[in-house]
C-alpha atoms as a PDB file:
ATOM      1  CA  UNK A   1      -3.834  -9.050   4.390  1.00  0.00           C
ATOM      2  CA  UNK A   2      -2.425  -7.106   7.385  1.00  0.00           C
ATOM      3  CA  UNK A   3      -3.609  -3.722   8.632  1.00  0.00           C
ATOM      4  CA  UNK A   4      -1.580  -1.237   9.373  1.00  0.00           C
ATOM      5  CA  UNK A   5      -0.443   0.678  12.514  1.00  0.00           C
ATOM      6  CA  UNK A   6       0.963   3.927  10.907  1.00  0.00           C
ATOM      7  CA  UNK A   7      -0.196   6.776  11.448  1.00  0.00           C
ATOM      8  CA  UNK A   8      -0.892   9.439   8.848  1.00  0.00           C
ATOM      9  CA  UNK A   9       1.803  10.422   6.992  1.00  0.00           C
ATOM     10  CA  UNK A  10       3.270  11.655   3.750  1.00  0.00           C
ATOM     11  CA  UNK A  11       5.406   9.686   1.279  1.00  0.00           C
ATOM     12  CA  UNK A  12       8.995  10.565   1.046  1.00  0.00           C
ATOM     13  CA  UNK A  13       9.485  12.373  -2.259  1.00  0.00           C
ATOM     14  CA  UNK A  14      11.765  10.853  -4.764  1.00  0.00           C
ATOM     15  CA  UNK A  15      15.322  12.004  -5.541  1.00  0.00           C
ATOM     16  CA  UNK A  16      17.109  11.508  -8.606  1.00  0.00           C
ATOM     17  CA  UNK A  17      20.150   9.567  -6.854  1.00  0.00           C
ATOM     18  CA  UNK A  18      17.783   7.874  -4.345  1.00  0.00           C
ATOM     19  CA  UNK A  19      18.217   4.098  -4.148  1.00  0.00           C
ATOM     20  CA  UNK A  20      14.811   3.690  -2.786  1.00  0.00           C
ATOM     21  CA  UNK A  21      13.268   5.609  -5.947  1.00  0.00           C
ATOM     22  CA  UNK A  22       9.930   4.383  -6.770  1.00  0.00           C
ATOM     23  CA  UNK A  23       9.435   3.086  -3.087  1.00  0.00           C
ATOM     24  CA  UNK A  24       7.142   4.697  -0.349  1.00  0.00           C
ATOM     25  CA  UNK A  25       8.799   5.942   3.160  1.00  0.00           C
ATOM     26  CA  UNK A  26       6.562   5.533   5.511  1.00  0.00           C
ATOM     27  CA  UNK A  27       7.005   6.634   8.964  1.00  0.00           C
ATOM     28  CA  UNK A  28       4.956   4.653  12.081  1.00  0.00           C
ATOM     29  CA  UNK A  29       3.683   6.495  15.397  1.00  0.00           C
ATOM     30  CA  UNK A  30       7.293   6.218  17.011  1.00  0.00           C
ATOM     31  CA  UNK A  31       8.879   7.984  14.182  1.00  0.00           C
ATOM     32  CA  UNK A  32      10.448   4.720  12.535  1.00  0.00           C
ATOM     33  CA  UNK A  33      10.473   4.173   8.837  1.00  0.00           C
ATOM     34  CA  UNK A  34      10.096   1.564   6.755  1.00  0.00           C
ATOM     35  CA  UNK A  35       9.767   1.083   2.377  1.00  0.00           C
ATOM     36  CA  UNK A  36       6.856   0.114   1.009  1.00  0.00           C
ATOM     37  CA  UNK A  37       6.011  -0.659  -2.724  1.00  0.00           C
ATOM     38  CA  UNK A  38       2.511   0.019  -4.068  1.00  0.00           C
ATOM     39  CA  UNK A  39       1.048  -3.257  -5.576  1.00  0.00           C
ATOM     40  CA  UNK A  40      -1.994  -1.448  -6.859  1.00  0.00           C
ATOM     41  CA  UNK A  41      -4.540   0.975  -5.884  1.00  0.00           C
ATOM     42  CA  UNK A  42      -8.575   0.279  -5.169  1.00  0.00           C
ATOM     43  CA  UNK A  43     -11.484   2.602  -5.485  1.00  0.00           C
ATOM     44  CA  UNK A  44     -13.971   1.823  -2.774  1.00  0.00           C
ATOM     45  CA  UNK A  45     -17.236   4.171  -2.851  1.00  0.00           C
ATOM     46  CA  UNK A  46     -15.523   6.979  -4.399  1.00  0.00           C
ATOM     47  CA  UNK A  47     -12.141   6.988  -2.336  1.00  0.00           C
ATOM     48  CA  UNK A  48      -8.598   5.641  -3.219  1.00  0.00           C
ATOM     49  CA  UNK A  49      -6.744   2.912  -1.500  1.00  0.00           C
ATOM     50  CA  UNK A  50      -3.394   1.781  -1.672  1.00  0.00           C
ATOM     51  CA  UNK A  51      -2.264  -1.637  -1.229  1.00  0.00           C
ATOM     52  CA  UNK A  52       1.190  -1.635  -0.378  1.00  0.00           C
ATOM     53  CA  UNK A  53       3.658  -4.526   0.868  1.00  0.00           C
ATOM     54  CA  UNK A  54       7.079  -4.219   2.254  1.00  0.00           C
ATOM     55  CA  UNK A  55       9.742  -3.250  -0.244  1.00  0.00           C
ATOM     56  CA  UNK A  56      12.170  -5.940   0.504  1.00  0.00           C
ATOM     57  CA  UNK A  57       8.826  -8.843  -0.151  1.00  0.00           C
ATOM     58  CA  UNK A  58       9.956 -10.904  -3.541  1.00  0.00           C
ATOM     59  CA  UNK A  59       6.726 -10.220  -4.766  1.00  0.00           C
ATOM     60  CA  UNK A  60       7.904 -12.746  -8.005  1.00  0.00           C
ATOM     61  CA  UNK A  61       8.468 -15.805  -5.808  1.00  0.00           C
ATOM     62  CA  UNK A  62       6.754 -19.006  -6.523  1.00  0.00           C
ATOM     63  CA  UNK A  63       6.661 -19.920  -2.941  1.00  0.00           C
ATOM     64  CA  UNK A  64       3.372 -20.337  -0.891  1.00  0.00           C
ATOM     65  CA  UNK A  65       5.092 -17.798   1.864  1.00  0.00           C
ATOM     66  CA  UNK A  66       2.484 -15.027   2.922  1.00  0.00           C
ATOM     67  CA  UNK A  67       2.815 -11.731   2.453  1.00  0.00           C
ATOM     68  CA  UNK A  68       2.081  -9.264   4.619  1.00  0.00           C
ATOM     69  CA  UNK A  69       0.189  -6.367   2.761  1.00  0.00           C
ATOM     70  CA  UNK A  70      -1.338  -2.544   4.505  1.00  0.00           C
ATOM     71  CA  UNK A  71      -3.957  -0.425   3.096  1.00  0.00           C
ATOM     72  CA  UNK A  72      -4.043   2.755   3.397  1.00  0.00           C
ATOM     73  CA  UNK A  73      -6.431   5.707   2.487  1.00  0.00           C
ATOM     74  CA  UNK A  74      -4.735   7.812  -0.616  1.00  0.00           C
ATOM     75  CA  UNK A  75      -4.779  11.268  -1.016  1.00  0.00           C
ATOM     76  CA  UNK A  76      -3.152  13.707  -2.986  1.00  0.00           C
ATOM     77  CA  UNK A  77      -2.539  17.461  -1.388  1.00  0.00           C
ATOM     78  CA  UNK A  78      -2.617  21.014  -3.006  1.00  0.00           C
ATOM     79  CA  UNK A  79       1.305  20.452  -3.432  1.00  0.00           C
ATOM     80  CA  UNK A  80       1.010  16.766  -4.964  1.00  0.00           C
ATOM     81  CA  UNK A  81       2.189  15.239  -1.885  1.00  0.00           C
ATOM     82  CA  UNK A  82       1.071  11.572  -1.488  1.00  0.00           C
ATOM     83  CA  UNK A  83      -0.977  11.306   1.750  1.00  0.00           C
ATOM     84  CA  UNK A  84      -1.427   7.863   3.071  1.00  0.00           C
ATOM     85  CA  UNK A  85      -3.766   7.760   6.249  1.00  0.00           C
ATOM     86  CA  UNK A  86      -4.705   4.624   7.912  1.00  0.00           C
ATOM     87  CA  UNK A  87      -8.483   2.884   7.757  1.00  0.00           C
ATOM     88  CA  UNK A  88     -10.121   3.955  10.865  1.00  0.00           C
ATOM     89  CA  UNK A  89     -13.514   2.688  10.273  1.00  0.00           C
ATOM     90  CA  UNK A  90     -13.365  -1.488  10.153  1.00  0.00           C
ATOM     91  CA  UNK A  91     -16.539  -1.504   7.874  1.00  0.00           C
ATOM     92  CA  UNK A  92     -14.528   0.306   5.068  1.00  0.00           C
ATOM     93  CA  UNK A  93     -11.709  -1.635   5.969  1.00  0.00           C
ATOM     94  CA  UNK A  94     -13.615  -4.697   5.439  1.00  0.00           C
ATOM     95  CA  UNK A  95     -15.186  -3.359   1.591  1.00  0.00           C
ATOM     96  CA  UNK A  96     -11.383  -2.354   0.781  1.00  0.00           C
ATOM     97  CA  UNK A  97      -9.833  -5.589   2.020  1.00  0.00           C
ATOM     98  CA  UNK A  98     -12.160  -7.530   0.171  1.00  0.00           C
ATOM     99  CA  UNK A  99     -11.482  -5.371  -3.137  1.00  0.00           C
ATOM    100  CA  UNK A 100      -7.853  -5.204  -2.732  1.00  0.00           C
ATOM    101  CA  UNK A 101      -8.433  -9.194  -2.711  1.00  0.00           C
ATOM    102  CA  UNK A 102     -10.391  -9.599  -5.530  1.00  0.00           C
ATOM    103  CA  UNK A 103      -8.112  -7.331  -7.663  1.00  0.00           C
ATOM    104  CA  UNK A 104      -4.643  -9.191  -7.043  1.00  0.00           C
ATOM    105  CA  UNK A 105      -6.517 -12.297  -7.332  1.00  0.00           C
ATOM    106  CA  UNK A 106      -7.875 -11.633 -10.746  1.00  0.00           C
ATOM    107  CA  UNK A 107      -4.386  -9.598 -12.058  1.00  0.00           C
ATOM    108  CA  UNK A 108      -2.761 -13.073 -10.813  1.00  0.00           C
ATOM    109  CA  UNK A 109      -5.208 -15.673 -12.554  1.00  0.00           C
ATOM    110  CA  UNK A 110      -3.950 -13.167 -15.666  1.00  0.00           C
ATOM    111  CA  UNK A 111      -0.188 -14.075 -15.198  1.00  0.00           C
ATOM    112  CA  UNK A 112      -1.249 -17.812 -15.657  1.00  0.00           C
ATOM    113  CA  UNK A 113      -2.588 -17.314 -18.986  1.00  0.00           C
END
């Protein structure tokens, strides 16, 4: 699991004729974007995470290839934005890695049976 280098920033919102509907536009410190799609999201002492990987990752492959995955803090704002903020504090990053771990462990050990 990867962390991230983005800094705060707001999802792009969805259009109806948008090919990257259902995908998250993120935008790093230098103002260059990239797609994300959310795998799942944590609760860590009473704050959501989002564990995202990059939208072109064939998250169906059978092949022992890594993926690189980012959390990031998730917030919604008075307007239902989506606000993702990066981890700041390694301890939390550390209790969300570690449950962002043990939940796409256990969803995979259900696509087995």
């Amino acid at each position: 699991m990867s962390g991230s280098q983005n800094d705060d920033t707001t999802a792009a919102a969805d259009d109806d004729d948008d090919p990257n509907e259902g995908l998250i536009i993120l935008a790093n410190g230098a103002g260059e974007e990239k797609a994300y799609q959310c795998l799942a999201m944590v609760e860590v002492e009473g704050t959501r995470y989002a564990v995202l990987a990059p939208a072109e990752a064939d998250m169906d492959s059978e092949s022992d290839e890594d993926i690189e995955l980012f959390l990031f803090e998730h917030e919604v704002d008075e307007e239902g934005d989506e606000i993702f903020s990066e981890i700041e504090d390694e301890a939390t990053w550390a209790k969300v890695q570690a449950a962002a771990e043990a939940l796409l462990l256990e969803s995979n050990d259900g696509d087995d049976a």
